[in-house]
Protein backbone atom coordinates (compact mmCIF):
# COMPACT_ATOMS: atom_id res chain seq x y z
CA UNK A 1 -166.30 -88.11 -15.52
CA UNK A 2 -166.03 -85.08 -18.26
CA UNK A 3 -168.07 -85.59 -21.04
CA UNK A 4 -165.84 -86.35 -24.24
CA UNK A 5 -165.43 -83.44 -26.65
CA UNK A 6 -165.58 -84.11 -30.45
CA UNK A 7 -164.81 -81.46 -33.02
CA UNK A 8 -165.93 -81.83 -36.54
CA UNK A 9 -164.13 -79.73 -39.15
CA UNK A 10 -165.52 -79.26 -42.53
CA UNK A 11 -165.12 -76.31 -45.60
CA UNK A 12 -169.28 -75.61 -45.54
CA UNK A 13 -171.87 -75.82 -43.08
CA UNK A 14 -174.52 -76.82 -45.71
CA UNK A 15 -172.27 -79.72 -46.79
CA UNK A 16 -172.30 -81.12 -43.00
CA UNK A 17 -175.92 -80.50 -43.09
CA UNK A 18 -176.63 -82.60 -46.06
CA UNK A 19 -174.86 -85.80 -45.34
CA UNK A 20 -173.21 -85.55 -41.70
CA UNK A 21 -175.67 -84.43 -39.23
CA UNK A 22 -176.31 -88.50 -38.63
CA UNK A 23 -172.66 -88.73 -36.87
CA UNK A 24 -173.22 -85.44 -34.62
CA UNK A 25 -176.40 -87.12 -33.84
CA UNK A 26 -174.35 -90.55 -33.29
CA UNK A 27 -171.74 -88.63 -30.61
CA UNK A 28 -174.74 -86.70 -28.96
CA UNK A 29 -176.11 -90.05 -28.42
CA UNK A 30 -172.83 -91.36 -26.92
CA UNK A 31 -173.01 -87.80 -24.68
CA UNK A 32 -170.22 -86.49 -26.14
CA UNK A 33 -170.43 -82.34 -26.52
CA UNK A 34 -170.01 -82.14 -30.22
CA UNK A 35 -169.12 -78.69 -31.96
CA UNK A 36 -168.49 -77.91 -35.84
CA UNK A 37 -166.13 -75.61 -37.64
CA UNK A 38 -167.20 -74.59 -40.31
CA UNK A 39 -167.74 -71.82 -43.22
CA UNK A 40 -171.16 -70.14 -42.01
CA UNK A 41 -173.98 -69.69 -44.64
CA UNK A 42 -177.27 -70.49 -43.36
CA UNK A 43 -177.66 -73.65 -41.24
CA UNK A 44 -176.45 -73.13 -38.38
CA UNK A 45 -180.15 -73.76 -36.85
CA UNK A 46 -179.96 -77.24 -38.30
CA UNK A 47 -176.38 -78.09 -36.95
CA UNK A 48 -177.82 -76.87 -33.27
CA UNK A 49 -181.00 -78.62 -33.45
CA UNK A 50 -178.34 -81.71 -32.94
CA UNK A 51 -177.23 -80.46 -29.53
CA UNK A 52 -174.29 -78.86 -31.91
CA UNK A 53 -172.07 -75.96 -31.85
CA UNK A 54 -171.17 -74.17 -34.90
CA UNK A 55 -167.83 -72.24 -34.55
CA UNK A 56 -167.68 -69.82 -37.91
CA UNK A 57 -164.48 -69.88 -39.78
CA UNK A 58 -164.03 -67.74 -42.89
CA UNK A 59 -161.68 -69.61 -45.44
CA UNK A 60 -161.32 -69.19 -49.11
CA UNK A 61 -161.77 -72.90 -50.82
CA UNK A 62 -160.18 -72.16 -53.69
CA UNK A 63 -156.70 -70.90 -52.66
CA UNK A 64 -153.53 -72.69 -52.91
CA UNK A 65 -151.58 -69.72 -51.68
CA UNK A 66 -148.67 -71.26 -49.88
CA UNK A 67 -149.11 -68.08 -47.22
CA UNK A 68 -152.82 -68.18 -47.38
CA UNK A 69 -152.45 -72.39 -46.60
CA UNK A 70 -150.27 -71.33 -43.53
CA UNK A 71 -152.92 -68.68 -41.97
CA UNK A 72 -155.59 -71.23 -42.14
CA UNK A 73 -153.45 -74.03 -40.78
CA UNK A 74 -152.62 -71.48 -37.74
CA UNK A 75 -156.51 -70.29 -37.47
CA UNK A 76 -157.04 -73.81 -37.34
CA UNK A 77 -154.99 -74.41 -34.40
CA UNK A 78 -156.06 -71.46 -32.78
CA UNK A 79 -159.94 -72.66 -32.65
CA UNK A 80 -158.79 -76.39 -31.86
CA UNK A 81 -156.54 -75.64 -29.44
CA UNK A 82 -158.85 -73.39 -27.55
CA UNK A 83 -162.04 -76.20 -27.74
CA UNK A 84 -159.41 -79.06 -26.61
CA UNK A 85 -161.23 -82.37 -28.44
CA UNK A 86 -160.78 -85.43 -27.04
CA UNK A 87 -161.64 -86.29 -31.01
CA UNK A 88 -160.65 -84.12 -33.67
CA UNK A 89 -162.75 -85.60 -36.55
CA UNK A 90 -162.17 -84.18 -40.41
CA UNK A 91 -163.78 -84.37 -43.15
CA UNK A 92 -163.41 -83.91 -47.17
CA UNK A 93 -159.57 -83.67 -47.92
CA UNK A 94 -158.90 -80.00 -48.02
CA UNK A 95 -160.18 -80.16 -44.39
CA UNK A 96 -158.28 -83.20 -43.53
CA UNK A 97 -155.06 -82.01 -45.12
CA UNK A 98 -155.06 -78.64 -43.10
CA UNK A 99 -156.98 -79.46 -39.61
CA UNK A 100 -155.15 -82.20 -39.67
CA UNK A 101 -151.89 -80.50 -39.47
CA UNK A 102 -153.56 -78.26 -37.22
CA UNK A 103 -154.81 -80.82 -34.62
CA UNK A 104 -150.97 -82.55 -35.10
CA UNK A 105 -149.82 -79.38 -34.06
CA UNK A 106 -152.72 -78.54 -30.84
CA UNK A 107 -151.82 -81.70 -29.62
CA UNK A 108 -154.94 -83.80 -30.13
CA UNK A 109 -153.51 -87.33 -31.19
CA UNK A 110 -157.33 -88.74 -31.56
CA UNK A 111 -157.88 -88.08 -34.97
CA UNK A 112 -160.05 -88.97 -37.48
CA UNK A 113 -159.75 -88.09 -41.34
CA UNK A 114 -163.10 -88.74 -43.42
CA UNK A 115 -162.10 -88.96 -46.77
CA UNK A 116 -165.89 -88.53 -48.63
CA UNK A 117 -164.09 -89.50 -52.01
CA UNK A 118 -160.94 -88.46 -53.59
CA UNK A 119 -162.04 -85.83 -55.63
CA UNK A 120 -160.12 -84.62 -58.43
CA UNK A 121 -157.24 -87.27 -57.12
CA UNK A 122 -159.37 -90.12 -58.18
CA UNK A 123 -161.39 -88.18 -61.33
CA UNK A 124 -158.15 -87.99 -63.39
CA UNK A 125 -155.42 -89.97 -65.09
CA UNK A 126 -152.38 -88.86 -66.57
CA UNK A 127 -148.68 -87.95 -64.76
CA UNK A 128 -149.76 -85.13 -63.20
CA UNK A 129 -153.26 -86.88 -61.41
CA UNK A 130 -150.56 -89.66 -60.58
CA UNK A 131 -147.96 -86.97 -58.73
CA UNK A 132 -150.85 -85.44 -57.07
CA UNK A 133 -151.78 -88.72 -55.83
CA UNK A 134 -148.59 -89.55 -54.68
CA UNK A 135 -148.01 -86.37 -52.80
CA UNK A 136 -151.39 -86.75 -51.08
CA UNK A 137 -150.63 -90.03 -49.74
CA UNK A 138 -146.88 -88.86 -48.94
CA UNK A 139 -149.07 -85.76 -46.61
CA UNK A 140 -151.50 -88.31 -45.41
CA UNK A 141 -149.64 -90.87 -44.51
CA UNK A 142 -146.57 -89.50 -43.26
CA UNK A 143 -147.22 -85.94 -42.12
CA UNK A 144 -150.02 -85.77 -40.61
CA UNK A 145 -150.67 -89.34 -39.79
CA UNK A 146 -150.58 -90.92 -36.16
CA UNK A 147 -151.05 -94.17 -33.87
CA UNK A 148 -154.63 -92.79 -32.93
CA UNK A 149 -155.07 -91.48 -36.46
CA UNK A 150 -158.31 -93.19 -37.76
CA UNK A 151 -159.26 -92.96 -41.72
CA UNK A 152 -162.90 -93.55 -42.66
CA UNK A 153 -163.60 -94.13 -46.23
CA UNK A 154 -167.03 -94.70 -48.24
CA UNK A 155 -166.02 -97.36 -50.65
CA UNK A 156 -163.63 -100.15 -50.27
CA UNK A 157 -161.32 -98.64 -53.52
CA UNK A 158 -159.95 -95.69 -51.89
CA UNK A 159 -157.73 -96.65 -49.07
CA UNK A 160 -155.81 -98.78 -51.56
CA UNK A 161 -155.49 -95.66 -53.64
CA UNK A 162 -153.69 -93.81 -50.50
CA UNK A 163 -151.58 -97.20 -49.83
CA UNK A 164 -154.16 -98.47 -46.79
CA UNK A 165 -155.56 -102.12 -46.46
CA UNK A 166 -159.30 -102.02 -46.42
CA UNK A 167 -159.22 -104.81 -44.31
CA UNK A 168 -156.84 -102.78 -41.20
CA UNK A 169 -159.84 -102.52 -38.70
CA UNK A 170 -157.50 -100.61 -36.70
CA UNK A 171 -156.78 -98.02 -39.15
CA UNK A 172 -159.55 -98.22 -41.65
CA UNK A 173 -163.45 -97.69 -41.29
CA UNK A 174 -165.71 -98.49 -44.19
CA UNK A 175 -169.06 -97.05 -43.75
CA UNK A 176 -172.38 -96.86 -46.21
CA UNK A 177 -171.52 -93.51 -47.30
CA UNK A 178 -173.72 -90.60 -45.71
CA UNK A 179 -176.85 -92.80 -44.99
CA UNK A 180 -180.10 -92.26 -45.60
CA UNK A 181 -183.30 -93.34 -43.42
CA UNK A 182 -185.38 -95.90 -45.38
CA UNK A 183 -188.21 -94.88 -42.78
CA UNK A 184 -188.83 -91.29 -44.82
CA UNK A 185 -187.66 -92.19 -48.07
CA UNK A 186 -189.73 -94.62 -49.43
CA UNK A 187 -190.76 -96.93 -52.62
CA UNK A 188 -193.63 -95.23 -54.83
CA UNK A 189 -195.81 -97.09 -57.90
CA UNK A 190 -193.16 -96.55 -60.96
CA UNK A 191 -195.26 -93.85 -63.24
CA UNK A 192 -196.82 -94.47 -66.06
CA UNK A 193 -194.77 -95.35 -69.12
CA UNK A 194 -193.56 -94.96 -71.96
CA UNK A 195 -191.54 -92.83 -72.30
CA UNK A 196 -188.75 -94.01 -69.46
CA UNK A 197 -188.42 -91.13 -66.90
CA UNK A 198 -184.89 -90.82 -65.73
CA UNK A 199 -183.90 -88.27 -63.36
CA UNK A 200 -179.85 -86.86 -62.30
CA UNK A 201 -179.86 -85.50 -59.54
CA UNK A 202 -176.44 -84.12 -58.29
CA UNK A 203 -174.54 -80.69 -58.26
CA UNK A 204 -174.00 -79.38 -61.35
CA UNK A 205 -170.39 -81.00 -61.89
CA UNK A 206 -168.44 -81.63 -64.93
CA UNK A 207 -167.33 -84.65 -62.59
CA UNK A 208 -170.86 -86.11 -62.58
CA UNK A 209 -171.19 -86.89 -66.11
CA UNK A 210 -174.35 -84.62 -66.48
CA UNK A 211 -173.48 -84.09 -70.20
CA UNK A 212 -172.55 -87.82 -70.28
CA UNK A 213 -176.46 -88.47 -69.22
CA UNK A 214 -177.71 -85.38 -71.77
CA UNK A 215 -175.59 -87.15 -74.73
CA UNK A 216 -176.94 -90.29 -74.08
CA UNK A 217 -180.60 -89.55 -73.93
CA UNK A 218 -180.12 -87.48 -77.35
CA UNK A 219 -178.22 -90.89 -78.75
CA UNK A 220 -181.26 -93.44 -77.14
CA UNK A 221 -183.63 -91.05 -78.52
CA UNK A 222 -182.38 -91.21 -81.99
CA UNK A 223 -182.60 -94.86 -81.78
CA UNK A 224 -185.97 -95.18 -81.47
CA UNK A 225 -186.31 -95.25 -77.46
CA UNK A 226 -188.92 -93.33 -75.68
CA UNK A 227 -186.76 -91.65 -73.06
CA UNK A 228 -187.19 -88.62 -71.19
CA UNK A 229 -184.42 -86.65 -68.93
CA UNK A 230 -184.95 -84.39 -66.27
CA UNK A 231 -181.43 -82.50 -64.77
CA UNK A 232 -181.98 -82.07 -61.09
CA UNK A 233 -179.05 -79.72 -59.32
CA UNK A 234 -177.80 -76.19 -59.09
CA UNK A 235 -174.46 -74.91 -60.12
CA UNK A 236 -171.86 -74.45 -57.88
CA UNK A 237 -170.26 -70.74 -58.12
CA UNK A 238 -167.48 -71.70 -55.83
CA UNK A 239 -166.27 -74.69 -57.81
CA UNK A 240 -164.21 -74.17 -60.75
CA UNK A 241 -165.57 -77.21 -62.12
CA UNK A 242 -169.24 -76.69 -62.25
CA UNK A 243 -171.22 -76.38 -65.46
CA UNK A 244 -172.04 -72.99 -66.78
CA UNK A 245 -175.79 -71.83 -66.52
CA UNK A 246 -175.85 -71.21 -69.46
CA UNK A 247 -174.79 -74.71 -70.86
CA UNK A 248 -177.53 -76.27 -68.76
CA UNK A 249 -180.13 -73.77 -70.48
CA UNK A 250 -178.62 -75.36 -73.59
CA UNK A 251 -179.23 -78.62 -72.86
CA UNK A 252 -182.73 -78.13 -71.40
CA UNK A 253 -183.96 -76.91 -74.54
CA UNK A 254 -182.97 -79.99 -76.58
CA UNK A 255 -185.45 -82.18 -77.08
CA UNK A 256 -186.79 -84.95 -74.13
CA UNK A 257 -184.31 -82.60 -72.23
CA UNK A 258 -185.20 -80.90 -68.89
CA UNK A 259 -183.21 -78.53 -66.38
CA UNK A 260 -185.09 -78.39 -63.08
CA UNK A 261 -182.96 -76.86 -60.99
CA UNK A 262 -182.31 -77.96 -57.24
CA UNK A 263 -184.77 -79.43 -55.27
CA UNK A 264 -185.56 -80.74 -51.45
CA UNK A 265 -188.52 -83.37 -52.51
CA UNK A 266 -186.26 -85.99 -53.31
CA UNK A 267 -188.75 -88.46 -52.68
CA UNK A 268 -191.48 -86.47 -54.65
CA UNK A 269 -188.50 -86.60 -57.84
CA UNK A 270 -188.24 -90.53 -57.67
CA UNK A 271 -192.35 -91.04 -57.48
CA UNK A 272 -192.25 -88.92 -61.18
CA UNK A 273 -189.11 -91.13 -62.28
CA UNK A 274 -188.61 -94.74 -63.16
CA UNK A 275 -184.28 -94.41 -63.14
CA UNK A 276 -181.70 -93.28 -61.48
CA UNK A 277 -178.81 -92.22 -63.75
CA UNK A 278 -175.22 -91.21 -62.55
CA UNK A 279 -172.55 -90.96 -65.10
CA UNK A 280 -169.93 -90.06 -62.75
CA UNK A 281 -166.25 -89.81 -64.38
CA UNK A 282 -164.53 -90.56 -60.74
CA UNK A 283 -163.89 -89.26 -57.07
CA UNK A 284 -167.09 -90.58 -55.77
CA UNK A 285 -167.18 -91.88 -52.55
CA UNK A 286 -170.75 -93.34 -51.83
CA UNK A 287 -172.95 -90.51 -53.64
CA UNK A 288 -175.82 -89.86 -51.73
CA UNK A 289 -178.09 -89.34 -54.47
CA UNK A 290 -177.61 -93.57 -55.34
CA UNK A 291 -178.37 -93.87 -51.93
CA UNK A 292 -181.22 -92.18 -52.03
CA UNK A 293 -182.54 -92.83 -55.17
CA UNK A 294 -182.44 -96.99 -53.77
CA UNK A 295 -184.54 -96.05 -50.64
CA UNK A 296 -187.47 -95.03 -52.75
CA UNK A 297 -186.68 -98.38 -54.90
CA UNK A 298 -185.60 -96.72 -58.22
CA UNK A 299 -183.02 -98.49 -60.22
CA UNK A 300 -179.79 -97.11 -61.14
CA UNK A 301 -177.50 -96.63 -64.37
CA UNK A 302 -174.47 -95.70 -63.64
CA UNK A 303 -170.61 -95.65 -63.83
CA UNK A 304 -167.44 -98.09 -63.35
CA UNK A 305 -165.81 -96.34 -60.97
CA UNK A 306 -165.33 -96.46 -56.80
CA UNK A 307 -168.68 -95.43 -55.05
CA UNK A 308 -171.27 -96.44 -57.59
CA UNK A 309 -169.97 -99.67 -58.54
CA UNK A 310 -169.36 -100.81 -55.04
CA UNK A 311 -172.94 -99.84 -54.47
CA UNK A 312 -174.75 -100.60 -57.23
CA UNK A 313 -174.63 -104.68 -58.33
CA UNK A 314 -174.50 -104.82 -62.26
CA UNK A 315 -177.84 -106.40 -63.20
CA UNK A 316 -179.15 -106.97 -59.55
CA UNK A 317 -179.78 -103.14 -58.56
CA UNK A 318 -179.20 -101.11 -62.42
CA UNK A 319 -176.61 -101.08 -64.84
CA UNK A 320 -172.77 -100.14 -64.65
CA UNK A 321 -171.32 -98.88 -67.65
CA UNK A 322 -167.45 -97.69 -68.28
CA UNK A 323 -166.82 -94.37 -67.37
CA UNK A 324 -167.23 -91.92 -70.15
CA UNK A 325 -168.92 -93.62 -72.48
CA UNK A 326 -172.45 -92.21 -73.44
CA UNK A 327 -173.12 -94.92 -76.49
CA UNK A 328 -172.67 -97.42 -73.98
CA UNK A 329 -175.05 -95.31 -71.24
CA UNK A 330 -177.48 -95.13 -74.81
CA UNK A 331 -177.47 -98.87 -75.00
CA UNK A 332 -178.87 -99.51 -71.19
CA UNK A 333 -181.29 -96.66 -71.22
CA UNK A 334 -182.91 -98.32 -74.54
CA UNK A 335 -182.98 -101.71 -72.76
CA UNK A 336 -184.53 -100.26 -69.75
CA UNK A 337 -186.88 -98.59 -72.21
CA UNK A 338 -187.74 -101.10 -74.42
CA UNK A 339 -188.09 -103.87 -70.72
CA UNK A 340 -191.18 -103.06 -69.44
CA UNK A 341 -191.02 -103.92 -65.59
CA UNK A 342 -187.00 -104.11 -65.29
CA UNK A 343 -186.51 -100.87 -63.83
CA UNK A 344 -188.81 -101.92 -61.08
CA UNK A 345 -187.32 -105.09 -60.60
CA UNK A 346 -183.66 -103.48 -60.06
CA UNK A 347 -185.46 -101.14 -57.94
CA UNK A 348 -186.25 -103.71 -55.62
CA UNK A 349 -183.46 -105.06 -55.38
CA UNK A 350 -181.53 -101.74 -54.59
CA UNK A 351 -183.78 -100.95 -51.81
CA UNK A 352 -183.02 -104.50 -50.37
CA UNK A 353 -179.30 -103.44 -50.82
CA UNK A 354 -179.49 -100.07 -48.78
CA UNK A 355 -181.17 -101.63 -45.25
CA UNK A 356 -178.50 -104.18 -46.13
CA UNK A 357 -175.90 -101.70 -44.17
CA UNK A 358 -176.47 -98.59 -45.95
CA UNK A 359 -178.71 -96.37 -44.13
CA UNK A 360 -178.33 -93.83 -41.18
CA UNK A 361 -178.39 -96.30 -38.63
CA UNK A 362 -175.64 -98.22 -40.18
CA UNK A 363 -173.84 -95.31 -40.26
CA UNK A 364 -174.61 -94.22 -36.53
CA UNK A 365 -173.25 -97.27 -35.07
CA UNK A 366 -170.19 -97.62 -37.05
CA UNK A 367 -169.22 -94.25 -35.92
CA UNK A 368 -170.30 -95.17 -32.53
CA UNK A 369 -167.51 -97.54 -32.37
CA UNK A 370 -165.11 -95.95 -34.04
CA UNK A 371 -165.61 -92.83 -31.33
CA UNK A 372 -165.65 -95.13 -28.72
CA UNK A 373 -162.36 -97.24 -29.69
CA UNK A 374 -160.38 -93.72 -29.67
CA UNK A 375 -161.10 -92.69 -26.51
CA UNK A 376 -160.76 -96.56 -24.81
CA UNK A 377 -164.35 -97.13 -23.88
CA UNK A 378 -166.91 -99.21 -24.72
CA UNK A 379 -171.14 -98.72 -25.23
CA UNK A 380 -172.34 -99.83 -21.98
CA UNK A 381 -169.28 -97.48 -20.03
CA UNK A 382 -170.48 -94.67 -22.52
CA UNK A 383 -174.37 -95.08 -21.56
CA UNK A 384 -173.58 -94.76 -18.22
């Protein structure tokens, strides 16, 4: 019997790197011959040391060029139809909105759309947020949509938002966003305090509420709190949202204020921090950095909105405030200030939450079976 062919498509090759090298992994495991298309920067080492292809594909992200669409769409087809997935799996909307068109139009009927959040769809309000939202579930659901069409979601919120039941098992996946293995991230002595460490680690978003989290710490501050920020995260050229350089040099230079830039020791950021803090304004799916930030039992402060708060249990495993509101972020960060030992307790508790279906293995197997249902097999046939 052929081995079954899966084909991942995603906008960047470091984005599949940093949260979806678990599922290649996953189908590898299953035997399937797994290949990604992708914009090439520099990881195409780490997508191979899977058992991965990378297939290159040169798109510009930020184009909404009717004609431009339509090339990509047919480039699309071009590369899909000539690697001939039993599984065409896609991943991030942009992706899902063209490949899947794409794959509709090669012929592959197995498909599976990963929505990692809604993005901008679920960051703003207004009439024109609400029309975008509505066309997007018009495309998703109607267009491009199928009887083997599979949509795999990060938080329970979001397939209501595109008119889905998160309770269809044979539509709808739920998994515990990217994953993260508790075995290499894990729970340090909280440093020494006062003042509160808190650490934000993201990209360099509007979206993220990174001037939410600077605002606050200047309000706590003034209050009498002994609080301390450090701004983990690079700017993203690419985006049209991200947050000038020079703002962030702004901000670092206020006082208990500090821009660190990106980092890899994610582990060696939560050993020097007591908190988590993640003022997202919307469009999260499961953010890896809550994730993360759990594993090496840190609490976490951070937003009402889908993602965090379906992670993060208010007073179990942090704090969830309303979106937006920095005096209310102020108020929690001087409690966790002003508690000696909270932030540890939480912290427990949030690891606790994570191996409770949140890490990489969770992940794996869900995937597993979603792989497996699409092509009419089960584990033990697969093995074999």
């Amino acid at each position: 019997m052929p081995r079954p062919k899966l084909l991942f498509v995603i906008t960047e090759d470091w984005f599949f790197v940093s949260h979806f090298l678990p599922m290649a992994r996953a189908a590898r495991e299953l035997g399937f011959d797994v290949a990604v298309i992708a914009r090439e920067r520099n990881h195409r080492r780490a997508i191979e040391a899977t058992g991965a292809r990378l297939i290159g594909l040169e798109a510009e992200r930020r184009s909404l060029d009717p004609r431009a669409l339509f090339k990509q769409v047919m480039a699309l087809k071009r590369l899909i139809a000539a690697e001939k997935p039993d599984i065409l799996h896609c991943i991030a909307l942009k992706p899902i909105a063209l490949a899947g068109l794409a794959g509709k139009l090669a012929g592959v009927d197995a498909r599976v759309y990963a929505l990692t959040g809604l993005g901008f769809l679920g960051a703003r309000q207004g009439a024109l947020a609400a029309a975008a939202r509505l066309a997007a579930r018009l495309w998703l659901r109607g267009a491009i949509d199928g009887p083997q069409v599979r949509f795999l979601f990060e938080n329970p919120d979001d397939p209501a938002t595109l008119g889905l039941d998160p309770q269809d098992a044979a539509k709808v996946a739920i998994v515990g966003g990217a994953g993260v293995d508790p075995l290499i991230l894990m729970p340090a002595p909280q440093p020494p305090a006062p003042p509160l460490k808190v650490a934000l680690v993201a990209r360099m978003l509007w979206s993220k509420g990174v001037d939410l989290a600077v605002e606050a710490v200047g309000l706590a501050r003034a209050g009498g709190a002994q609080v301390e920020l450090t701004i983990h995260g690079a700017p993203d050229p690419s985006n049209p949202k991200a947050i000038p350089e020079a703002t962030l040099a702004e901000w670092a230079a206020r006082p208990g204020i500090a821009w660190a830039g990106p980092t890899r020791d994610i582990e060696g950021v939560w050993k020097g921090h007591h908190l988590c803090i993640l003022p997202s304004r919307g469009g999260e799916g499961l953010p890896r950095t809550i994730l993360e930030a759990a594993a090496c039992g840190r609490a976490i402060l951070t937003t009402d909105v889908p993602g965090c708060r379906s992670f993060v249990r208010e007073g179990q495993d942090g704090m969830v405030v309303p979106a937006g509101d920095a005096a209310a972020l102020a108020k929690a960060l001087t409690i966790f200030a002003r508690a000696p030992g909270l932030a540890e307790r939480m912290g427990a508790s949030a690891r606790a939450r994570l191996i409770d279906g949140h890490t990489e293995r969770d992940v794996m197997n869900a995937v597993k079976a979603l792989y497996l249902g699409l092509i009419g097999r089960s584990a033990p046939d697969a093995a074999a």
